[in-house]
PDB file of N, CA and C in Angstrom:
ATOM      1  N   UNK A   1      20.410 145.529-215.423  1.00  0.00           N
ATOM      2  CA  UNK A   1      21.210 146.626-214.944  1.00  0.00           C
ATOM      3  C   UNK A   1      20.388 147.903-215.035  1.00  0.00           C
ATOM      4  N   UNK A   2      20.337 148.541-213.990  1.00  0.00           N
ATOM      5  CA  UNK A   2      19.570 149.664-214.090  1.00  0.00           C
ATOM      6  C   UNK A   2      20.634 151.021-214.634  1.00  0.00           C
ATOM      7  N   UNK A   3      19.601 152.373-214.812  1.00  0.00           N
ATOM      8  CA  UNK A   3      20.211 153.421-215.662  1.00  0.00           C
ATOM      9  C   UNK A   3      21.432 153.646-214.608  1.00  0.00           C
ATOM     10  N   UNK A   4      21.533 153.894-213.394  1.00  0.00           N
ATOM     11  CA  UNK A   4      22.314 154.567-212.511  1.00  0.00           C
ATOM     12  C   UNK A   4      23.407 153.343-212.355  1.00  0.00           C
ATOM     13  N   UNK A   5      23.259 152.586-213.111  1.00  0.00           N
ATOM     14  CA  UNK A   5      24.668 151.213-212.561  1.00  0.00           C
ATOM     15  C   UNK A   5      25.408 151.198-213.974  1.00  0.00           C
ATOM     16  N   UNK A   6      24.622 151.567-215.010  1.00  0.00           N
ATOM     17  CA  UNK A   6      25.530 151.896-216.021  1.00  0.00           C
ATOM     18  C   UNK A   6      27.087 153.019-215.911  1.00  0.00           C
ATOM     19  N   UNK A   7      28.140 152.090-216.825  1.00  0.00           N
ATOM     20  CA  UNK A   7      29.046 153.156-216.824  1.00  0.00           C
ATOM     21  C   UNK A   7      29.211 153.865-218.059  1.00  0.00           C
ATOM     22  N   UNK A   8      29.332 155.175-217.585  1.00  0.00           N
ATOM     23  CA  UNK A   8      29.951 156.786-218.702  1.00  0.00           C
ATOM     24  C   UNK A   8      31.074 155.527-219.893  1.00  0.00           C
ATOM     25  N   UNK A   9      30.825 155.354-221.201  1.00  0.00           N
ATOM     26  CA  UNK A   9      32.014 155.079-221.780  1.00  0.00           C
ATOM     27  C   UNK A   9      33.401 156.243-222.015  1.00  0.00           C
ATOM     28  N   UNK A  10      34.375 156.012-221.576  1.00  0.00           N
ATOM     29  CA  UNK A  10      35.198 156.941-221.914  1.00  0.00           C
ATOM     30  C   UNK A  10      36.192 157.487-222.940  1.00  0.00           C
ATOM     31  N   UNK A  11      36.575 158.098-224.001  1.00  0.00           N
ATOM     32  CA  UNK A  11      37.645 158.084-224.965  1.00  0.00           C
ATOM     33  C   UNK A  11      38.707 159.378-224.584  1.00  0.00           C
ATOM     34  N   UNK A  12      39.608 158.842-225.742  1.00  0.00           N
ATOM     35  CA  UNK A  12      40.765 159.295-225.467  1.00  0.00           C
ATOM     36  C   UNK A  12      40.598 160.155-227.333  1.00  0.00           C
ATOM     37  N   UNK A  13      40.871 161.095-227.810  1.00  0.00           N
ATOM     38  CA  UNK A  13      41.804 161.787-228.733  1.00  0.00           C
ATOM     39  C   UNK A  13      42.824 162.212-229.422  1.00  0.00           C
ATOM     40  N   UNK A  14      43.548 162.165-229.774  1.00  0.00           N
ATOM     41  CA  UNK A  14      44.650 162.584-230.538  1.00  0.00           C
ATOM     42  C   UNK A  14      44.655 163.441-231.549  1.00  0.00           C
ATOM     43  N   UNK A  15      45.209 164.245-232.073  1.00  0.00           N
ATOM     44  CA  UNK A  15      45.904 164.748-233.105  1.00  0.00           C
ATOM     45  C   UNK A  15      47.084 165.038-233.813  1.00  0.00           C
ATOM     46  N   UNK A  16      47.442 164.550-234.852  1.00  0.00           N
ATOM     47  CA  UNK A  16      49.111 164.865-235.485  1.00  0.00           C
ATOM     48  C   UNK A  16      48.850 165.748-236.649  1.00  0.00           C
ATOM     49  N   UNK A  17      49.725 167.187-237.161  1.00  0.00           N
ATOM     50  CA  UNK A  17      49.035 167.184-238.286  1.00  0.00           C
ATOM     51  C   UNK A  17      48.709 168.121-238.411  1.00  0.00           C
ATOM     52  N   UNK A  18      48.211 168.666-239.759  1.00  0.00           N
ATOM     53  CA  UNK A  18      48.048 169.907-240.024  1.00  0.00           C
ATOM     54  C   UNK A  18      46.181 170.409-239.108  1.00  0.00           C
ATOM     55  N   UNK A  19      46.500 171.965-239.529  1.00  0.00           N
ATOM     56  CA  UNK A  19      45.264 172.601-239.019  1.00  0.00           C
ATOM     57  C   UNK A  19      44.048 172.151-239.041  1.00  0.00           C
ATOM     58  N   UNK A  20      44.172 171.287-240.307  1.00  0.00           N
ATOM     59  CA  UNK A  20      42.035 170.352-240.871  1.00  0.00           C
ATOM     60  C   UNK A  20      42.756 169.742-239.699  1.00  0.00           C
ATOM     61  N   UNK A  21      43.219 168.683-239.737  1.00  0.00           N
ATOM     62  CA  UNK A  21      43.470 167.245-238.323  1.00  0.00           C
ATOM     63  C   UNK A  21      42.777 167.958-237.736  1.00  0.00           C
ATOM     64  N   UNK A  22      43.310 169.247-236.834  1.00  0.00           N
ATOM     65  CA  UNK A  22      42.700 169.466-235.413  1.00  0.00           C
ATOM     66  C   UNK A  22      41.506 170.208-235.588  1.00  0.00           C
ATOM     67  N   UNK A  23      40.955 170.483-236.744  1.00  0.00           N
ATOM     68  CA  UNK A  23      39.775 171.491-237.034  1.00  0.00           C
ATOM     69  C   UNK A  23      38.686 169.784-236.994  1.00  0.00           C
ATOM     70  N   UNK A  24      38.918 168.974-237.846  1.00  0.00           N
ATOM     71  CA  UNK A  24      38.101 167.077-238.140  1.00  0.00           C
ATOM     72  C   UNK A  24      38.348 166.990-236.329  1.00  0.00           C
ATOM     73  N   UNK A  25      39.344 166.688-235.678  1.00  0.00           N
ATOM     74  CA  UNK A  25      39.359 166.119-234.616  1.00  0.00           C
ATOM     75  C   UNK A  25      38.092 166.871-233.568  1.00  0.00           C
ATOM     76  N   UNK A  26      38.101 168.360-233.699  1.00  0.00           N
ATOM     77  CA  UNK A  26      37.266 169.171-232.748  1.00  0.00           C
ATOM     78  C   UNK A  26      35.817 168.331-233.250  1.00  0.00           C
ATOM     79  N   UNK A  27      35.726 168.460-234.585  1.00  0.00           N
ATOM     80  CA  UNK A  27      33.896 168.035-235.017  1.00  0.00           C
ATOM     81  C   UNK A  27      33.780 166.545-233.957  1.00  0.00           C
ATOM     82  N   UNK A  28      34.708 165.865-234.348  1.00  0.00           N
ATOM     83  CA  UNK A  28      34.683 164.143-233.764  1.00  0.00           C
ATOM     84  C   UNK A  28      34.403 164.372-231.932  1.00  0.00           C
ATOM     85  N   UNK A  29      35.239 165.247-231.296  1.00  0.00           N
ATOM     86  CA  UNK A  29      35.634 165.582-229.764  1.00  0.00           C
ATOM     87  C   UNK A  29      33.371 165.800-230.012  1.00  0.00           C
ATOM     88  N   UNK A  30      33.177 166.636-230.021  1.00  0.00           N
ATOM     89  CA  UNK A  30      31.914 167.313-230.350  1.00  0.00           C
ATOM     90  C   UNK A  30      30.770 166.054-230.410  1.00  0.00           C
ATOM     91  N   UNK A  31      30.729 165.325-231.408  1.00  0.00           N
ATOM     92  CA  UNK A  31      30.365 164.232-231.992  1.00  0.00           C
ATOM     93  C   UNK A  31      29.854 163.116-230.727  1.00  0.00           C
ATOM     94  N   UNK A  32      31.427 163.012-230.331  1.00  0.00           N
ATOM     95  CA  UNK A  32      31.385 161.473-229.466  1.00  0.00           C
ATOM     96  C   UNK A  32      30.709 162.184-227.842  1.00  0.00           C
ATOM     97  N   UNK A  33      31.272 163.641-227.179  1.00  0.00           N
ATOM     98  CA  UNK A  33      30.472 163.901-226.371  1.00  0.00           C
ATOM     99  C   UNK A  33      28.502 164.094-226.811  1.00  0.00           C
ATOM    100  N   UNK A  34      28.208 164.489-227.878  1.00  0.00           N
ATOM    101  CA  UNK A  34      26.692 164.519-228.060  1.00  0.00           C
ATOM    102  C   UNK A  34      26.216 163.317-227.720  1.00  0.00           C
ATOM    103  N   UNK A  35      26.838 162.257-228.157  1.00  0.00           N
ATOM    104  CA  UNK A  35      25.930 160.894-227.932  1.00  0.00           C
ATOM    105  C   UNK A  35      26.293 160.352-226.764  1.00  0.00           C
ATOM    106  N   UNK A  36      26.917 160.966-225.500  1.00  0.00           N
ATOM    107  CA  UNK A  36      27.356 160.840-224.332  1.00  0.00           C
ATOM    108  C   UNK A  36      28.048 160.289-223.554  1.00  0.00           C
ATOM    109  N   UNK A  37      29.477 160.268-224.439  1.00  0.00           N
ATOM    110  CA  UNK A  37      30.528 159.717-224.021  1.00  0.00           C
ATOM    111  C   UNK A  37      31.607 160.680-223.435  1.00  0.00           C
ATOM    112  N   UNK A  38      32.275 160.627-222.439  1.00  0.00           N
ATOM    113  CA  UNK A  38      33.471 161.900-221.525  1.00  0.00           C
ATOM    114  C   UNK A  38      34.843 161.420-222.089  1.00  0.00           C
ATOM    115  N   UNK A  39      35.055 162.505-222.426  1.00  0.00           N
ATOM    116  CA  UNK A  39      36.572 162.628-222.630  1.00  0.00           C
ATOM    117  C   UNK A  39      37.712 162.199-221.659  1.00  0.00           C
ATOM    118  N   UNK A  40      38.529 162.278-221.846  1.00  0.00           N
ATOM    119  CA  UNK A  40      39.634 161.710-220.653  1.00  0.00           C
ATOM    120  C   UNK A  40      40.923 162.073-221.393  1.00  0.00           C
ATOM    121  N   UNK A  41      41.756 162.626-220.291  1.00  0.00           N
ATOM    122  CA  UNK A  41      43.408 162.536-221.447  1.00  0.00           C
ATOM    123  C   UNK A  41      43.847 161.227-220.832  1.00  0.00           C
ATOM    124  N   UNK A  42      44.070 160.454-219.521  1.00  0.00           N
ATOM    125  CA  UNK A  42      44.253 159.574-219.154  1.00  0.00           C
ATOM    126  C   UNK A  42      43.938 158.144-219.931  1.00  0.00           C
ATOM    127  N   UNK A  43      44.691 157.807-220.752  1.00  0.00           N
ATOM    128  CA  UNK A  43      44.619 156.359-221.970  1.00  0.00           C
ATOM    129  C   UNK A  43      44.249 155.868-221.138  1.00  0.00           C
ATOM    130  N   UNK A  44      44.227 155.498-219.651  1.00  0.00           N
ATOM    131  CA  UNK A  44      44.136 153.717-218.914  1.00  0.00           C
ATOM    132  C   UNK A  44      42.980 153.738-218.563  1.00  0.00           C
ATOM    133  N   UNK A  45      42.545 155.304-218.925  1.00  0.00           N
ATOM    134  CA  UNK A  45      40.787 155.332-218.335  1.00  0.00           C
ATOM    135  C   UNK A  45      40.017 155.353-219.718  1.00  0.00           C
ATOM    136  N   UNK A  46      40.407 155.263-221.002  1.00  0.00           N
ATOM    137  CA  UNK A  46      39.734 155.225-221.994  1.00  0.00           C
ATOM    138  C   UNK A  46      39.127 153.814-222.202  1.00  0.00           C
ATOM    139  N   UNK A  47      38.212 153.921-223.114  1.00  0.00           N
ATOM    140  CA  UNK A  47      37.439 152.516-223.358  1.00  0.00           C
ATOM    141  C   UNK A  47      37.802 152.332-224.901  1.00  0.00           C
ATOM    142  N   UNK A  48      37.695 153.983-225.585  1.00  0.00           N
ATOM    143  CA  UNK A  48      38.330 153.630-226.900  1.00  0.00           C
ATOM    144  C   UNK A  48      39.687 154.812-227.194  1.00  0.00           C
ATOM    145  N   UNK A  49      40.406 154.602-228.233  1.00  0.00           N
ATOM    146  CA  UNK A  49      41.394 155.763-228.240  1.00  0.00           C
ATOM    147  C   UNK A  49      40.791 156.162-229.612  1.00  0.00           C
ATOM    148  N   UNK A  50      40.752 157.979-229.827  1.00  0.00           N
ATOM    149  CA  UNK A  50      40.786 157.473-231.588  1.00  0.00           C
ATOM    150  C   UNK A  50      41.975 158.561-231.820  1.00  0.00           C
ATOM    151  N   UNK A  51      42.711 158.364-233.132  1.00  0.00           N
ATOM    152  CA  UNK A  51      44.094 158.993-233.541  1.00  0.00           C
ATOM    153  C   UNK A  51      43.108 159.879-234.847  1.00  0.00           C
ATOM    154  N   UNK A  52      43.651 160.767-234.987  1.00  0.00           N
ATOM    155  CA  UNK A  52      43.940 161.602-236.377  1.00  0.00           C
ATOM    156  C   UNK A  52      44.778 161.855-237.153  1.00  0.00           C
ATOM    157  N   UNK A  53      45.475 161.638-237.706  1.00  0.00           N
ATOM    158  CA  UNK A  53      46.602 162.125-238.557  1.00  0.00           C
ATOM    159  C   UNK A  53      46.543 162.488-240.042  1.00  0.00           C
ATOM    160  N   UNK A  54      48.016 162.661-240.461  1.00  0.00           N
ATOM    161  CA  UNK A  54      47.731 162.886-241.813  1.00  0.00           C
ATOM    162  C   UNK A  54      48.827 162.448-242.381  1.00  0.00           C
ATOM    163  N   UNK A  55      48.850 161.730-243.466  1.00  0.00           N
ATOM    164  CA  UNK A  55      50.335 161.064-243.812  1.00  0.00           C
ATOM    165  C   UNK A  55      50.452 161.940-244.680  1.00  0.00           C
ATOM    166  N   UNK A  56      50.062 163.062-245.309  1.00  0.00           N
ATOM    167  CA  UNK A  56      50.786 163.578-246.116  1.00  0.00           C
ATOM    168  C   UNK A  56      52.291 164.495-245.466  1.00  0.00           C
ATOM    169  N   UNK A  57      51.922 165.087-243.759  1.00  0.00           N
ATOM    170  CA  UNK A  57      53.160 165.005-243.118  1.00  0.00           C
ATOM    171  C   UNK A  57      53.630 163.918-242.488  1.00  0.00           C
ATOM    172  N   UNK A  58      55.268 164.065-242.936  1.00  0.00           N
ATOM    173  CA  UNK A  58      55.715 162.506-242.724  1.00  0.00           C
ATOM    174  C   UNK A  58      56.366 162.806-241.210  1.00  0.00           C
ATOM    175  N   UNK A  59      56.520 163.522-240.789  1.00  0.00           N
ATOM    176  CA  UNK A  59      56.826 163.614-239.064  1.00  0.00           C
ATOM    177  C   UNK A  59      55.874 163.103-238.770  1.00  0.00           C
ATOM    178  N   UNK A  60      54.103 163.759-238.847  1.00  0.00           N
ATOM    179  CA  UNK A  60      53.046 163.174-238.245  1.00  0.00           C
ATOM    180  C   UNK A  60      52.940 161.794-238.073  1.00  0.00           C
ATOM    181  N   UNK A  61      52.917 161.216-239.551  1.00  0.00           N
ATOM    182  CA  UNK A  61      53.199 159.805-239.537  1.00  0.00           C
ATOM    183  C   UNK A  61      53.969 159.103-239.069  1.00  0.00           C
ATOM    184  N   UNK A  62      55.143 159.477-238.651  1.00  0.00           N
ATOM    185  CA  UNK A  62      56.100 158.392-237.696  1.00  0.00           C
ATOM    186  C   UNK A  62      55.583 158.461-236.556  1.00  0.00           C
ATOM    187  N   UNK A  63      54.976 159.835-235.904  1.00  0.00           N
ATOM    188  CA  UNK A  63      54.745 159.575-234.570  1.00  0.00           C
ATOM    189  C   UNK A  63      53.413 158.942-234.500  1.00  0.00           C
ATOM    190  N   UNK A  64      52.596 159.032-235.582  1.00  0.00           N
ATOM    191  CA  UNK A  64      51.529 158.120-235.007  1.00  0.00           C
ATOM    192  C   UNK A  64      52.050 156.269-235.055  1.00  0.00           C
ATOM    193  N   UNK A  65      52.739 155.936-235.756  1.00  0.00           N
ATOM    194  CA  UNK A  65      53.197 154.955-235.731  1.00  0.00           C
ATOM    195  C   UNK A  65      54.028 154.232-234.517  1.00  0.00           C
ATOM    196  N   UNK A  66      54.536 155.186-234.062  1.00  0.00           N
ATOM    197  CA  UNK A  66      55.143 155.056-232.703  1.00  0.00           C
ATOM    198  C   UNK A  66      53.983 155.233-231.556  1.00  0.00           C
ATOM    199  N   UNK A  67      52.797 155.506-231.842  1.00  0.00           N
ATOM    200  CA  UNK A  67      51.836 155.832-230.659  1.00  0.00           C
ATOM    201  C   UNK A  67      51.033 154.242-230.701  1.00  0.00           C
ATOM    202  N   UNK A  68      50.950 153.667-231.828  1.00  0.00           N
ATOM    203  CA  UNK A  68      50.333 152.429-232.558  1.00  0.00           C
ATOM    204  C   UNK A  68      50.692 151.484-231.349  1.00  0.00           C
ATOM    205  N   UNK A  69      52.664 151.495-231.372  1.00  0.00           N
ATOM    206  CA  UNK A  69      52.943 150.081-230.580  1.00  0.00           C
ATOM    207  C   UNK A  69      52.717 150.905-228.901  1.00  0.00           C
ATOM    208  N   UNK A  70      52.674 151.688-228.409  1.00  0.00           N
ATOM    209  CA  UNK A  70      52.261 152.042-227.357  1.00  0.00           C
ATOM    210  C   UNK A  70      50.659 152.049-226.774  1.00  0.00           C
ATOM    211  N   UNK A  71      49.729 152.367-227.878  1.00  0.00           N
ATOM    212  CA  UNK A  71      48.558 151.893-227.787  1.00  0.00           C
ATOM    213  C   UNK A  71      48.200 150.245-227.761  1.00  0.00           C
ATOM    214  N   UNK A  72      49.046 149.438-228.106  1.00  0.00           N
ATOM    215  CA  UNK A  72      49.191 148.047-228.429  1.00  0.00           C
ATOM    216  C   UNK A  72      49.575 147.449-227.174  1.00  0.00           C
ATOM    217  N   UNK A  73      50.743 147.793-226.086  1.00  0.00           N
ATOM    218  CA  UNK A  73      50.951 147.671-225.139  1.00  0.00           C
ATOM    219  C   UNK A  73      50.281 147.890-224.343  1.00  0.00           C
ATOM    220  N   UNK A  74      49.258 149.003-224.092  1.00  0.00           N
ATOM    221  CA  UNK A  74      48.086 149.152-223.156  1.00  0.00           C
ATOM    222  C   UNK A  74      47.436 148.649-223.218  1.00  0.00           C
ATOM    223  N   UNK A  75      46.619 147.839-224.249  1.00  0.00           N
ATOM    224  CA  UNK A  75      45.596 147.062-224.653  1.00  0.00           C
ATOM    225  C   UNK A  75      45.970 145.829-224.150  1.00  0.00           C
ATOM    226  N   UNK A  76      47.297 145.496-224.229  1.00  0.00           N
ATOM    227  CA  UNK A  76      47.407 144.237-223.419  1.00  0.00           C
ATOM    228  C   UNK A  76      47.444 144.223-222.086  1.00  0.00           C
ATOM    229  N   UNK A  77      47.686 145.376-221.460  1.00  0.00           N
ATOM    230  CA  UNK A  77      48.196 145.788-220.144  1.00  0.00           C
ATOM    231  C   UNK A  77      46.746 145.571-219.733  1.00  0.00           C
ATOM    232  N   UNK A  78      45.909 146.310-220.252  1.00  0.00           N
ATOM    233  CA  UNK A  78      44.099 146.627-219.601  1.00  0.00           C
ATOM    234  C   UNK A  78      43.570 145.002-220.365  1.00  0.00           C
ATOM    235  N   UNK A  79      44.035 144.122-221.412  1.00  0.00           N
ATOM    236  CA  UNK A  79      43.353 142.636-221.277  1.00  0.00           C
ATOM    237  C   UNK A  79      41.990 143.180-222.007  1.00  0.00           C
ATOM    238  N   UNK A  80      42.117 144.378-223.187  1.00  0.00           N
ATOM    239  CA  UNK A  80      41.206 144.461-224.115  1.00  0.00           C
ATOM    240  C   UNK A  80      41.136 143.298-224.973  1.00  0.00           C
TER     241      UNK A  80
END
Protein backbone atom coordinates (compact mmCIF):
# COMPACT_ATOMS: atom_id res chain seq x y z
CA UNK A 1 0.00 0.00 0.00
CA UNK A 2 1.45 3.12 -0.88
CA UNK A 3 1.63 6.57 1.37
CA UNK A 4 -1.33 8.25 -0.65
CA UNK A 5 -3.75 4.96 -0.31
CA UNK A 6 -3.34 5.06 3.30
CA UNK A 7 -6.29 6.20 5.44
CA UNK A 8 -6.27 9.47 8.05
CA UNK A 9 -7.28 7.29 11.35
CA UNK A 10 -10.10 9.13 12.85
CA UNK A 11 -11.30 9.77 16.70
CA UNK A 12 -13.98 10.91 18.42
CA UNK A 13 -13.69 12.82 22.19
CA UNK A 14 -15.70 13.33 24.96
CA UNK A 15 -15.87 15.05 28.10
CA UNK A 16 -18.07 14.79 31.43
CA UNK A 17 -16.91 16.61 34.35
CA UNK A 18 -15.21 18.99 36.05
CA UNK A 19 -12.76 21.79 34.58
CA UNK A 20 -9.25 19.23 34.84
CA UNK A 21 -11.66 16.61 32.49
CA UNK A 22 -11.77 19.28 29.87
CA UNK A 23 -8.34 20.98 30.68
CA UNK A 24 -6.69 16.42 30.45
CA UNK A 25 -9.13 16.08 27.47
CA UNK A 26 -7.59 19.38 25.49
CA UNK A 27 -3.73 17.85 26.26
CA UNK A 28 -5.15 14.23 24.77
CA UNK A 29 -7.30 16.33 21.61
CA UNK A 30 -3.49 17.91 21.14
CA UNK A 31 -1.69 14.58 21.66
CA UNK A 32 -3.68 12.29 19.24
CA UNK A 33 -3.70 15.20 16.44
CA UNK A 34 0.46 15.49 16.80
CA UNK A 35 0.89 11.93 15.86
CA UNK A 36 -1.67 12.49 13.00
CA UNK A 37 -4.82 11.47 13.63
CA UNK A 38 -8.28 14.07 12.67
CA UNK A 39 -10.78 14.63 14.87
CA UNK A 40 -14.38 14.08 13.94
CA UNK A 41 -17.60 14.80 16.10
CA UNK A 42 -19.36 12.27 13.81
CA UNK A 43 -18.97 8.64 16.05
CA UNK A 44 -19.72 6.54 12.64
CA UNK A 45 -16.67 8.20 11.21
CA UNK A 46 -14.45 7.47 14.22
CA UNK A 47 -12.02 4.55 14.28
CA UNK A 48 -11.59 5.06 18.04
CA UNK A 49 -13.87 6.96 20.66
CA UNK A 50 -12.06 8.08 23.82
CA UNK A 51 -14.41 9.28 26.99
CA UNK A 52 -13.13 11.38 29.97
CA UNK A 53 -14.87 11.55 32.99
CA UNK A 54 -14.78 11.77 36.51
CA UNK A 55 -16.67 9.66 38.97
CA UNK A 56 -16.15 11.75 41.65
CA UNK A 57 -19.30 13.69 39.91
CA UNK A 58 -22.00 11.31 40.03
CA UNK A 59 -24.20 13.03 37.20
CA UNK A 60 -20.95 12.70 35.07
CA UNK A 61 -20.88 9.16 35.80
CA UNK A 62 -24.32 8.11 34.87
CA UNK A 63 -24.03 9.78 31.69
CA UNK A 64 -20.95 8.25 30.77
CA UNK A 65 -22.49 5.02 31.52
CA UNK A 66 -25.33 5.65 29.40
CA UNK A 67 -22.86 6.72 26.49
CA UNK A 68 -21.03 3.04 27.21
CA UNK A 69 -24.31 1.08 25.91
CA UNK A 70 -24.62 3.55 22.99
CA UNK A 71 -21.01 3.29 22.10
CA UNK A 72 -21.64 -0.60 22.32
CA UNK A 73 -24.43 -0.40 19.81
CA UNK A 74 -22.31 1.36 17.22
CA UNK A 75 -19.60 -0.97 17.43
CA UNK A 76 -21.91 -3.53 16.47
CA UNK A 77 -23.65 -1.44 13.95
CA UNK A 78 -19.93 -0.56 12.17
CA UNK A 79 -18.93 -4.79 12.85
CA UNK A 80 -15.84 -3.49 15.03
Amino acid sequence: MHNSELKVKRYALESYGCQMNMADSELVDGILKDIGLKKTENLDDADAIFVNTCAIRENAEKKIHSRLGNFHKLKKKNHI
